[in-house]
PDB file of N, CA and C in Angstrom:
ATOM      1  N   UNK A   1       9.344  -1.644   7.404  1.00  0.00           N
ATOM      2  CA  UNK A   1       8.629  -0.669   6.601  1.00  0.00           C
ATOM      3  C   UNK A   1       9.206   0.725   6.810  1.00  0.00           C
ATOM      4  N   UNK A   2       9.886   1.075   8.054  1.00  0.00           N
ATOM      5  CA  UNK A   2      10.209   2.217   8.159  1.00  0.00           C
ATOM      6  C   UNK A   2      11.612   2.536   7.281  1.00  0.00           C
ATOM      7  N   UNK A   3      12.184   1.377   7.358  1.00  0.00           N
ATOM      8  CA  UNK A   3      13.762   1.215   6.203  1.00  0.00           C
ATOM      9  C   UNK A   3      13.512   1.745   5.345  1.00  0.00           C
ATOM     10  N   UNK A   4      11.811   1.023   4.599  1.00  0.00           N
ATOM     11  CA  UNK A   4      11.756   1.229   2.994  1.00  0.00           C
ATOM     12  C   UNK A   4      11.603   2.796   2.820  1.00  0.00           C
ATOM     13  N   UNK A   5      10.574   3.221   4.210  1.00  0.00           N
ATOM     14  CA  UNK A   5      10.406   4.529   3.591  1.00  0.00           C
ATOM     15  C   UNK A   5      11.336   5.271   3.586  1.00  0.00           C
ATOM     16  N   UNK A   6      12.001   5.429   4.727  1.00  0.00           N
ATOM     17  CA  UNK A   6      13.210   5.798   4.785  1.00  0.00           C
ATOM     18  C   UNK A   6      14.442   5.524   3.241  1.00  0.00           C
ATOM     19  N   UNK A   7      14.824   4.481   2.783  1.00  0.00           N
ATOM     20  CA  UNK A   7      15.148   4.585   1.829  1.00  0.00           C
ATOM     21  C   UNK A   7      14.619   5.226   0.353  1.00  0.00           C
ATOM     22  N   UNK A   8      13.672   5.043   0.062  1.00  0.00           N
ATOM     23  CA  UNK A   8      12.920   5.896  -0.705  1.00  0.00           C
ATOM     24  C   UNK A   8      12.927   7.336  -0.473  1.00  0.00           C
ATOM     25  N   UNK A   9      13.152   7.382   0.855  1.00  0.00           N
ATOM     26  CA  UNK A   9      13.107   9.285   0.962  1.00  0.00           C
ATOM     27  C   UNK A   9      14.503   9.582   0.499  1.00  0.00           C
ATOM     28  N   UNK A  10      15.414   9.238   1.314  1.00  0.00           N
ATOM     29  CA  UNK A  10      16.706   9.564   0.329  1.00  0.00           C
ATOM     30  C   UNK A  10      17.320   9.381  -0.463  1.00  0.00           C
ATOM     31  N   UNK A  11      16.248   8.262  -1.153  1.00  0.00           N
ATOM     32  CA  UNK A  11      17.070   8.512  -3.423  1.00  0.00           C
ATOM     33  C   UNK A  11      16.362   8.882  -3.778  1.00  0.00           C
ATOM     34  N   UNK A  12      15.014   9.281  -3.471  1.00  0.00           N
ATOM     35  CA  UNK A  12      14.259  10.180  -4.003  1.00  0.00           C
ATOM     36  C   UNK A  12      15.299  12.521  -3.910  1.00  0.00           C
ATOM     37  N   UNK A  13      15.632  11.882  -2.644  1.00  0.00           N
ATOM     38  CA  UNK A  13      16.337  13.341  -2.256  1.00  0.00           C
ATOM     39  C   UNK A  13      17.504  13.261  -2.923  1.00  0.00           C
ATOM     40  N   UNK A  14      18.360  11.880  -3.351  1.00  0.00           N
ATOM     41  CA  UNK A  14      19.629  12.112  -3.990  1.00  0.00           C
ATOM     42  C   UNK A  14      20.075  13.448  -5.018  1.00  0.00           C
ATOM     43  N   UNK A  15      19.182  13.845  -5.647  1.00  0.00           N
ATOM     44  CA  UNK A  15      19.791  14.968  -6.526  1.00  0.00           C
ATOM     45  C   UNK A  15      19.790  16.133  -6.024  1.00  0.00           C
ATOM     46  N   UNK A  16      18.609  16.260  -5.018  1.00  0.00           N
ATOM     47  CA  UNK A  16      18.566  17.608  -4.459  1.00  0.00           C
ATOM     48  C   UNK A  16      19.977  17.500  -3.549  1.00  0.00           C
ATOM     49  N   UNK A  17      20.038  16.545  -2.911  1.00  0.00           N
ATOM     50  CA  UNK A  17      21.792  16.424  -1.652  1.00  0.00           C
ATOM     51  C   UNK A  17      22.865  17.067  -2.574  1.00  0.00           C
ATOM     52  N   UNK A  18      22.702  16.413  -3.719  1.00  0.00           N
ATOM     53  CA  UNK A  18      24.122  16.570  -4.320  1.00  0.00           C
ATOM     54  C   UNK A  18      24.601  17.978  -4.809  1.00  0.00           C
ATOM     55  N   UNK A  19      22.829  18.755  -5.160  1.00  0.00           N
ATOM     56  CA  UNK A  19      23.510  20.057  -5.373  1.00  0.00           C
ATOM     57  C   UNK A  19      23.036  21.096  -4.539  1.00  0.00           C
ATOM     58  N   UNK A  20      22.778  20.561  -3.661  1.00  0.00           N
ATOM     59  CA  UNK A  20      23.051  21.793  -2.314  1.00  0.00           C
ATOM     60  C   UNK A  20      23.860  21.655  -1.371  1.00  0.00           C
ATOM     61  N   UNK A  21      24.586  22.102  -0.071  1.00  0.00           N
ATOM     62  CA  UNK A  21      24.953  22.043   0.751  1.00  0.00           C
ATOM     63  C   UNK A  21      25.027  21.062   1.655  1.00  0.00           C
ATOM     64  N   UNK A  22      25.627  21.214   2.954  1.00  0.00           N
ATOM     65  CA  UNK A  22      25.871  19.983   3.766  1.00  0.00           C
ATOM     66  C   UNK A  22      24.788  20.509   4.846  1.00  0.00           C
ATOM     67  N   UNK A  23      24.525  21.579   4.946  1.00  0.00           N
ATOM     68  CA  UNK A  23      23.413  22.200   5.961  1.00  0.00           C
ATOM     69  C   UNK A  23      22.201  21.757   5.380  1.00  0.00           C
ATOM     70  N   UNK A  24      21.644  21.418   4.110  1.00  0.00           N
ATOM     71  CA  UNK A  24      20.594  21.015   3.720  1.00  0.00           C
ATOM     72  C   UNK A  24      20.449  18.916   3.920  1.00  0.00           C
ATOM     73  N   UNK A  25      21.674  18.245   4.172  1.00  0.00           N
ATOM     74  CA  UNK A  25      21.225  17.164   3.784  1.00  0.00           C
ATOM     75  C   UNK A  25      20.877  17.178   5.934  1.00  0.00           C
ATOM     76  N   UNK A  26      21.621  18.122   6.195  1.00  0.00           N
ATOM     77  CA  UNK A  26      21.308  18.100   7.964  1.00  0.00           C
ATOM     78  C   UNK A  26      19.950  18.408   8.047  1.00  0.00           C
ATOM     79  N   UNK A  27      19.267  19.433   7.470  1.00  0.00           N
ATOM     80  CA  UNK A  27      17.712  19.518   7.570  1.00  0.00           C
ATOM     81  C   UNK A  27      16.968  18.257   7.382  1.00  0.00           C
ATOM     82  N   UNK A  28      17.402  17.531   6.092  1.00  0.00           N
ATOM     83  CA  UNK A  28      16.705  16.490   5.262  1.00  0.00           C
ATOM     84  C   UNK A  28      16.932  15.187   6.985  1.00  0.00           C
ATOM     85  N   UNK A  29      17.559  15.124   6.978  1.00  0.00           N
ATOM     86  CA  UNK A  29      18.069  14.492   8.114  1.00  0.00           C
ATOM     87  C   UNK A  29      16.791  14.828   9.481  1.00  0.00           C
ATOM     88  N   UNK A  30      17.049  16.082   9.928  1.00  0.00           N
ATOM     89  CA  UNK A  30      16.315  16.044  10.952  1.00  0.00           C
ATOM     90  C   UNK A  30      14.767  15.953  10.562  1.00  0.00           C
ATOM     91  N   UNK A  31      14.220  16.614   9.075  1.00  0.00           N
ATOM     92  CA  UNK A  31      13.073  16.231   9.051  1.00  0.00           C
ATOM     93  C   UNK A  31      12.478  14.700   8.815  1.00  0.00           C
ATOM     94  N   UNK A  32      13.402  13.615   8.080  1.00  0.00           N
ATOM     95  CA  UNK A  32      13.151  12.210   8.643  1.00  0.00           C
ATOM     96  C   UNK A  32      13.206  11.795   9.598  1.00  0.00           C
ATOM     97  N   UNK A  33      14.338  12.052  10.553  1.00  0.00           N
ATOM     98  CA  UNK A  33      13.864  11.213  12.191  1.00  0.00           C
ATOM     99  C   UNK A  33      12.346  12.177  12.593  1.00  0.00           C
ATOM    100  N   UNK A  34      12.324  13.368  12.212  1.00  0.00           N
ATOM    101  CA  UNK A  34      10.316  13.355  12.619  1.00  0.00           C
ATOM    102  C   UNK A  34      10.057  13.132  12.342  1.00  0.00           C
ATOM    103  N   UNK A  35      10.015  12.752  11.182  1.00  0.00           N
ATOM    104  CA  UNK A  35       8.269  11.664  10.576  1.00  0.00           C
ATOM    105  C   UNK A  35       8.726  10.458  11.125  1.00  0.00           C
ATOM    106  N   UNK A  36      10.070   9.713  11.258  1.00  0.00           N
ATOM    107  CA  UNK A  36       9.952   8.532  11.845  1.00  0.00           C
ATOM    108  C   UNK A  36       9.025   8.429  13.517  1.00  0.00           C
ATOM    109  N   UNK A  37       9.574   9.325  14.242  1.00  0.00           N
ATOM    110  CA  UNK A  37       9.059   9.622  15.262  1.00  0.00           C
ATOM    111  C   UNK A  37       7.420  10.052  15.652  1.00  0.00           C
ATOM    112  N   UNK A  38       7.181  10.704  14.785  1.00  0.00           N
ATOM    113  CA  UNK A  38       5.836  10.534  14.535  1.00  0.00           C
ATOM    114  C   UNK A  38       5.059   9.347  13.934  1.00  0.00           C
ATOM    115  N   UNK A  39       5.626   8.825  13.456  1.00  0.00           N
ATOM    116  CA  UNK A  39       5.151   7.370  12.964  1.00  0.00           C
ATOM    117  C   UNK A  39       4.732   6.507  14.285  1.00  0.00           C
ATOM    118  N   UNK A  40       6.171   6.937  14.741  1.00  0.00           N
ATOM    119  CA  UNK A  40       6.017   5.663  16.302  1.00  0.00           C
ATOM    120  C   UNK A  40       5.148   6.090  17.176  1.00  0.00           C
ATOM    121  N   UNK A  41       5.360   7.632  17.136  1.00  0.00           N
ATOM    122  CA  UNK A  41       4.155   7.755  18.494  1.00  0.00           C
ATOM    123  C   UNK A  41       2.964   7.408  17.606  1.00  0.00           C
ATOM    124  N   UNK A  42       2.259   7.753  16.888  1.00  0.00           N
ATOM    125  CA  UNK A  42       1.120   7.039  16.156  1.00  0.00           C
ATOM    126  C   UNK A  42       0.727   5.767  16.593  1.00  0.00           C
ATOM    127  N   UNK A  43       1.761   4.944  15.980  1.00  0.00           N
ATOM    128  CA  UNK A  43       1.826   3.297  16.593  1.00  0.00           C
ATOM    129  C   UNK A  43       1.966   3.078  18.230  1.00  0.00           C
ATOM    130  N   UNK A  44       2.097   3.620  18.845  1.00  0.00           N
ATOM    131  CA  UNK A  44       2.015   3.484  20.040  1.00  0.00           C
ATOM    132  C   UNK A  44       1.150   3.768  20.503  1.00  0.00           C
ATOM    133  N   UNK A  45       0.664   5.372  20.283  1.00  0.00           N
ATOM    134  CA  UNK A  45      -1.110   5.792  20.776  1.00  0.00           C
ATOM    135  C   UNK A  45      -1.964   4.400  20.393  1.00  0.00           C
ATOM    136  N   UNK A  46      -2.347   4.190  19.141  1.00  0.00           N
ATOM    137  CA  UNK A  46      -3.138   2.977  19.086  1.00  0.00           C
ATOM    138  C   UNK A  46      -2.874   2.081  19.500  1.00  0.00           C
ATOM    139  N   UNK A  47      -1.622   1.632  19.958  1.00  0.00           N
ATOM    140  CA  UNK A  47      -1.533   0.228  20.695  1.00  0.00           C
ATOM    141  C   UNK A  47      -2.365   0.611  21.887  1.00  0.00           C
ATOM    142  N   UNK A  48      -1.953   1.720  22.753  1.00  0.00           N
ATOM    143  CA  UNK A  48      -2.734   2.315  23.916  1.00  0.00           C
ATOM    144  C   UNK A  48      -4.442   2.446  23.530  1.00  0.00           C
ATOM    145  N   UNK A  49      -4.395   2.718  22.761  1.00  0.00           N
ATOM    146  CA  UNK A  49      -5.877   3.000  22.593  1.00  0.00           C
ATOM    147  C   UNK A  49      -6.993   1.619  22.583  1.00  0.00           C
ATOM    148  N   UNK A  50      -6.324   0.727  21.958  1.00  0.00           N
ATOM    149  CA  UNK A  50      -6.503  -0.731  21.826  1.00  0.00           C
ATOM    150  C   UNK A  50      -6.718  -1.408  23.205  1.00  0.00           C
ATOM    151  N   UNK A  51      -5.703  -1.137  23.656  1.00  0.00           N
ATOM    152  CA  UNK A  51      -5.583  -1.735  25.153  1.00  0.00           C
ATOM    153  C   UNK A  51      -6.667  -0.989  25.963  1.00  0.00           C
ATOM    154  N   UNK A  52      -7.179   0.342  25.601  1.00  0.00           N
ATOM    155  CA  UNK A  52      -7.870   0.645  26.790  1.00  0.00           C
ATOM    156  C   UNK A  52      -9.038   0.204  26.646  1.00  0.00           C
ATOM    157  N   UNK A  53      -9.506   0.183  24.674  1.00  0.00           N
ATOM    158  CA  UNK A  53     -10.477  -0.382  24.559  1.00  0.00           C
ATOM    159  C   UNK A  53     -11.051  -1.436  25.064  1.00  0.00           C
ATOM    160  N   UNK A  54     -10.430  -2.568  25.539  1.00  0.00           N
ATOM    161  CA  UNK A  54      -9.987  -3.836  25.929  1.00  0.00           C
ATOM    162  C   UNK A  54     -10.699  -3.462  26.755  1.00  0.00           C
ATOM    163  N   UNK A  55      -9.952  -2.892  27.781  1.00  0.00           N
ATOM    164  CA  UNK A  55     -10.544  -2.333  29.291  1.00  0.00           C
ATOM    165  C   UNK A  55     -11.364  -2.439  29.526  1.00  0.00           C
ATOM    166  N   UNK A  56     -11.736  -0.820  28.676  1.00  0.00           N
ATOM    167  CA  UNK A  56     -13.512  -0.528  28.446  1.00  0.00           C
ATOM    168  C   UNK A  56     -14.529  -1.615  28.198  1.00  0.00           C
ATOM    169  N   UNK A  57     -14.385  -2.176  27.467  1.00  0.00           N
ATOM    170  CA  UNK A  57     -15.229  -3.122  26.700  1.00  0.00           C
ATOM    171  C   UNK A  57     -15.508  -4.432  27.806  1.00  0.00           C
ATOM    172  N   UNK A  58     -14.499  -4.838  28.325  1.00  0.00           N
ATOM    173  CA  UNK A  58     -14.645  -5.957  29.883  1.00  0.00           C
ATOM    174  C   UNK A  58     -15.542  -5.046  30.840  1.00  0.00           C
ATOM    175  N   UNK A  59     -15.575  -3.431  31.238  1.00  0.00           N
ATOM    176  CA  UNK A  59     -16.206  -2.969  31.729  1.00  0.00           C
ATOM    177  C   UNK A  59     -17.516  -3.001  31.671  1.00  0.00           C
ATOM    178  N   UNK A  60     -18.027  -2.359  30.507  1.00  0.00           N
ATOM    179  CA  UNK A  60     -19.054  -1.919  29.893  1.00  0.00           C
ATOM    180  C   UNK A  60     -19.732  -3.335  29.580  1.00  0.00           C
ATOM    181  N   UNK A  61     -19.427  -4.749  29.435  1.00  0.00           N
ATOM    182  CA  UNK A  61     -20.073  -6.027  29.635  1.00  0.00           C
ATOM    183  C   UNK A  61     -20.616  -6.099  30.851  1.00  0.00           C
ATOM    184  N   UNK A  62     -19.464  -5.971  31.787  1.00  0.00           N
ATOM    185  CA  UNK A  62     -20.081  -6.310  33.250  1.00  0.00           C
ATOM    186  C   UNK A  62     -21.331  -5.395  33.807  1.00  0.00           C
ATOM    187  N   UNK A  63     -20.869  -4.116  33.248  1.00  0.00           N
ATOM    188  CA  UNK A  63     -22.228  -2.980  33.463  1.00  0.00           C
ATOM    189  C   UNK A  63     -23.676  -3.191  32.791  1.00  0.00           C
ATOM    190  N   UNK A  64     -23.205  -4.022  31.384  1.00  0.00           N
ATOM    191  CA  UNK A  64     -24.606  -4.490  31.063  1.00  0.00           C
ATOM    192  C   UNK A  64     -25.269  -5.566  31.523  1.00  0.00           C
ATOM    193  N   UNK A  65     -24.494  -6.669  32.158  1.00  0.00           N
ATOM    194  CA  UNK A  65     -24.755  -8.121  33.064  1.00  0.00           C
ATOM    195  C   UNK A  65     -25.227  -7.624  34.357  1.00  0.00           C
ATOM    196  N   UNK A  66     -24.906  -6.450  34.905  1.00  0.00           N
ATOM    197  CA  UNK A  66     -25.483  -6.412  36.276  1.00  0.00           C
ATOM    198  C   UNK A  66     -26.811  -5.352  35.833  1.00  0.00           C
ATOM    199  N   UNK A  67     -26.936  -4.559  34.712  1.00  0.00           N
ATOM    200  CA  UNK A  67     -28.164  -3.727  34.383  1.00  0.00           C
ATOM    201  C   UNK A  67     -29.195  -4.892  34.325  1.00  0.00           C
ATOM    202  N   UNK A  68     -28.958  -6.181  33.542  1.00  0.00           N
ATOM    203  CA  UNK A  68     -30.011  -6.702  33.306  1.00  0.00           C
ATOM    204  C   UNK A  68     -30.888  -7.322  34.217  1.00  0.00           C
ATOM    205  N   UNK A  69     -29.956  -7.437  35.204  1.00  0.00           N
ATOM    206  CA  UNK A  69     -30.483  -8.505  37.018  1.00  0.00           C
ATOM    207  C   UNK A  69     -31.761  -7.104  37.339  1.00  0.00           C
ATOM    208  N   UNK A  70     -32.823  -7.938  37.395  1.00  0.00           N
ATOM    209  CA  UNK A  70     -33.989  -7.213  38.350  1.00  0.00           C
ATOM    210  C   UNK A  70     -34.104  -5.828  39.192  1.00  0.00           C
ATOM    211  N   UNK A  71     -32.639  -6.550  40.292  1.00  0.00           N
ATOM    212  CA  UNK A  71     -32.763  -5.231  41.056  1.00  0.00           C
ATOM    213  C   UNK A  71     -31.858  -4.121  40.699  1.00  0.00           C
ATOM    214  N   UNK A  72     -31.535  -4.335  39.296  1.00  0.00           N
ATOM    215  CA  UNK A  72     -30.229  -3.469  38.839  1.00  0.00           C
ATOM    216  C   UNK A  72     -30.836  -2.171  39.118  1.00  0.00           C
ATOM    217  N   UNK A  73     -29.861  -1.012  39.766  1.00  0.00           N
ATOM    218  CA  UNK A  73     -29.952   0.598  39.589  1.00  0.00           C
ATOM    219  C   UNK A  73     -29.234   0.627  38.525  1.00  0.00           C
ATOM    220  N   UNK A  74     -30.833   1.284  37.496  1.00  0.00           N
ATOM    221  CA  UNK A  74     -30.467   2.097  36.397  1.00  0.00           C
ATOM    222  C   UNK A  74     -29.633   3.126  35.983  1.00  0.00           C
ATOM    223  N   UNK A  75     -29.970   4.322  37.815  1.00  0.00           N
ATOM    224  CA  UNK A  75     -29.360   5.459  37.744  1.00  0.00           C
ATOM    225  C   UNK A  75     -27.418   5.047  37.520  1.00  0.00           C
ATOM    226  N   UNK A  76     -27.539   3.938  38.295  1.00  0.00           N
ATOM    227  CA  UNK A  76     -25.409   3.977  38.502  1.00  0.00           C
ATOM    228  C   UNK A  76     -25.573   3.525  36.644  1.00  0.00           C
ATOM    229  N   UNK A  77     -26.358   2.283  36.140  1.00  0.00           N
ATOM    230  CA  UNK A  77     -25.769   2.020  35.059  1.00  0.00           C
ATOM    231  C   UNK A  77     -25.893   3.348  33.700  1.00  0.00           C
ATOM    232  N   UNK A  78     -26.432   4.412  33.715  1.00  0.00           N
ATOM    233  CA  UNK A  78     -26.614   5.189  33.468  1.00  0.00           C
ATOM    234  C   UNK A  78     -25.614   6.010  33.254  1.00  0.00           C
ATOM    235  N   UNK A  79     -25.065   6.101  34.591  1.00  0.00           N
ATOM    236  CA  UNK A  79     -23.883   7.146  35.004  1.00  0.00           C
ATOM    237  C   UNK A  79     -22.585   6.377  34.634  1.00  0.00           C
ATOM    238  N   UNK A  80     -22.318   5.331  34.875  1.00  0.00           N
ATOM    239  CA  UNK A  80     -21.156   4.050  34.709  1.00  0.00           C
ATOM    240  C   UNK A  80     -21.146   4.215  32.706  1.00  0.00           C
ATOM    241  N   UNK A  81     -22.245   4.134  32.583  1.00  0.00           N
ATOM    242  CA  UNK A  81     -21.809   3.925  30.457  1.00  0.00           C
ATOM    243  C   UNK A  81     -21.724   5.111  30.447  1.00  0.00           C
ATOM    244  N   UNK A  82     -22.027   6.397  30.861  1.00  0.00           N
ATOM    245  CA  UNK A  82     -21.920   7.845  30.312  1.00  0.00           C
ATOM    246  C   UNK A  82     -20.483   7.911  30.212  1.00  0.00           C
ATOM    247  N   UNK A  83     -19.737   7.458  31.460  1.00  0.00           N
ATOM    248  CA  UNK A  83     -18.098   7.564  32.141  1.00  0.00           C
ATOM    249  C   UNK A  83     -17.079   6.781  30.978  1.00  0.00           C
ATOM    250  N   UNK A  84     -17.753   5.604  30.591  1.00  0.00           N
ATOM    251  CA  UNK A  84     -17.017   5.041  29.644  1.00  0.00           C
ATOM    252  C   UNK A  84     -17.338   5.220  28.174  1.00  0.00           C
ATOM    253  N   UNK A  85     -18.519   5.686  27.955  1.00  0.00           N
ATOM    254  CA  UNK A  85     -18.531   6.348  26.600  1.00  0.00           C
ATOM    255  C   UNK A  85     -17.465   7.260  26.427  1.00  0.00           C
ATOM    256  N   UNK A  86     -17.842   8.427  27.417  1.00  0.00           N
ATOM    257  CA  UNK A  86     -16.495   9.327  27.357  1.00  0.00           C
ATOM    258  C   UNK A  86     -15.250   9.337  27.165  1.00  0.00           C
ATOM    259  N   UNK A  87     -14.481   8.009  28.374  1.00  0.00           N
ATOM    260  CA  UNK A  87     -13.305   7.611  28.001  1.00  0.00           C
ATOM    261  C   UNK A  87     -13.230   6.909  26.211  1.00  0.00           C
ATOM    262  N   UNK A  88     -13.441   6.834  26.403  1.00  0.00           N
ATOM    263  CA  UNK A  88     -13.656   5.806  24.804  1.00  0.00           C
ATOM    264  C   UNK A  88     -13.454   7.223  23.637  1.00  0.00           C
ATOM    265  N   UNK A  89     -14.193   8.057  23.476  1.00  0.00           N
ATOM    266  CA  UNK A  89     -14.491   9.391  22.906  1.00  0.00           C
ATOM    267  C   UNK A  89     -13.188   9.910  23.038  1.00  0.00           C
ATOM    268  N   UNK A  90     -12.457  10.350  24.256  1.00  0.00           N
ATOM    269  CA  UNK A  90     -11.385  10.800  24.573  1.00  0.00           C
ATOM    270  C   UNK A  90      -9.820  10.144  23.891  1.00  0.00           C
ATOM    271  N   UNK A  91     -10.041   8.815  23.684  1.00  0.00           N
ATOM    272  CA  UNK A  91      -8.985   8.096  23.465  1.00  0.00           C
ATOM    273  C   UNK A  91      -8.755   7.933  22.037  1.00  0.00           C
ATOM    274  N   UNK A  92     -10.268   7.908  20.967  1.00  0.00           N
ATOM    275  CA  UNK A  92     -10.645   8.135  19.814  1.00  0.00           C
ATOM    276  C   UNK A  92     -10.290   9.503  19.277  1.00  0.00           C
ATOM    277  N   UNK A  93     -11.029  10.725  20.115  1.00  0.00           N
ATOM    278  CA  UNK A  93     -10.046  12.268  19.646  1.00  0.00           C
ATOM    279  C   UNK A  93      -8.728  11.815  19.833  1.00  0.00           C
ATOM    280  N   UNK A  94      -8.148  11.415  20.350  1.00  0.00           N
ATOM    281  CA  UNK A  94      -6.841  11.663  20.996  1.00  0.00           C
ATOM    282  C   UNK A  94      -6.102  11.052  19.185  1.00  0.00           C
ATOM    283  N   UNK A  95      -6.385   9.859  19.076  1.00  0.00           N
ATOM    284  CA  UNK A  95      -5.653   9.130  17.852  1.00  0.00           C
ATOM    285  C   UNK A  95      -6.320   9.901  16.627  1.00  0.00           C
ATOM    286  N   UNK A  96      -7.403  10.818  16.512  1.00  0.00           N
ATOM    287  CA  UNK A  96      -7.673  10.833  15.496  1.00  0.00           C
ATOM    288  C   UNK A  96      -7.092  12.232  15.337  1.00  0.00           C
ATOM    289  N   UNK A  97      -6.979  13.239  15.891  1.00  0.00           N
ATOM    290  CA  UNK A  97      -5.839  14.225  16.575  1.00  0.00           C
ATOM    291  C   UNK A  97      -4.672  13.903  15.546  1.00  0.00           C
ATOM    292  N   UNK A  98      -4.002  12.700  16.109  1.00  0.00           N
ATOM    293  CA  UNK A  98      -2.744  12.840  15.685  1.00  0.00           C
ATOM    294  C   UNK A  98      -2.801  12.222  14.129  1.00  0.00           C
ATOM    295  N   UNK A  99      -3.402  11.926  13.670  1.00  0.00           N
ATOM    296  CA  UNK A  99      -3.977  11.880  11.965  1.00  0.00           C
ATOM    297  C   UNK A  99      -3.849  13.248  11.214  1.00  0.00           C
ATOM    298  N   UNK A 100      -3.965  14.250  12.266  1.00  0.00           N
ATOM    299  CA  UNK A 100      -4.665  15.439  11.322  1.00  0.00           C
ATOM    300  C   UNK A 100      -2.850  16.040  10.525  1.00  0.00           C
TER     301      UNK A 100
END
């Protein structure tokens, strides 16, 4: 997918290359490897983000399996989901950040 876009960007740019300069197809140039690059870190934050979710989510089970036992302290499970709400929040700004 990155080929296609990539190809599409430069026959879409073909006419502008041809009648400007060699310093302009070098711009055109460096501004595609950033968006490629930004593409990837994108795809990578969410792979990360995915994975931590993962994490979280095995966590935040076990925190609700031991809340439910009798002698569970409320106060830790309390404090334990506040900690991982947060992370969760943090990892969500973080990808939605790089959207903007």
């Amino acid at each position: 997918e990155q080929e296609t876009i990539k190809i599409k960007i430069i026959e879409q740019s073909k006419p502008i290359i041809q009648k400007n300069n060699r310093a302009t197809l070098q711009a055109l140039h460096r501004l595609l490897g950033s968006i490629l690059e930004r593409e990837e870190l994108l795809l990578q934050t969410h792979a990360t983000m995915i994975n931590t979710d993962k994490n979280l989510l095995d966590q935040e089970e076990k925190l609700l399996q031991n809340a439910s036992q009798a002698e569970a302290d409320l106060e830790y499970y309390v404090n334990n989901l506040e900690l991982i709400i947060n992370q969760k929040l943090i990892s969500l700004n973080s990808l939605q950040n790089m959207l903007q």
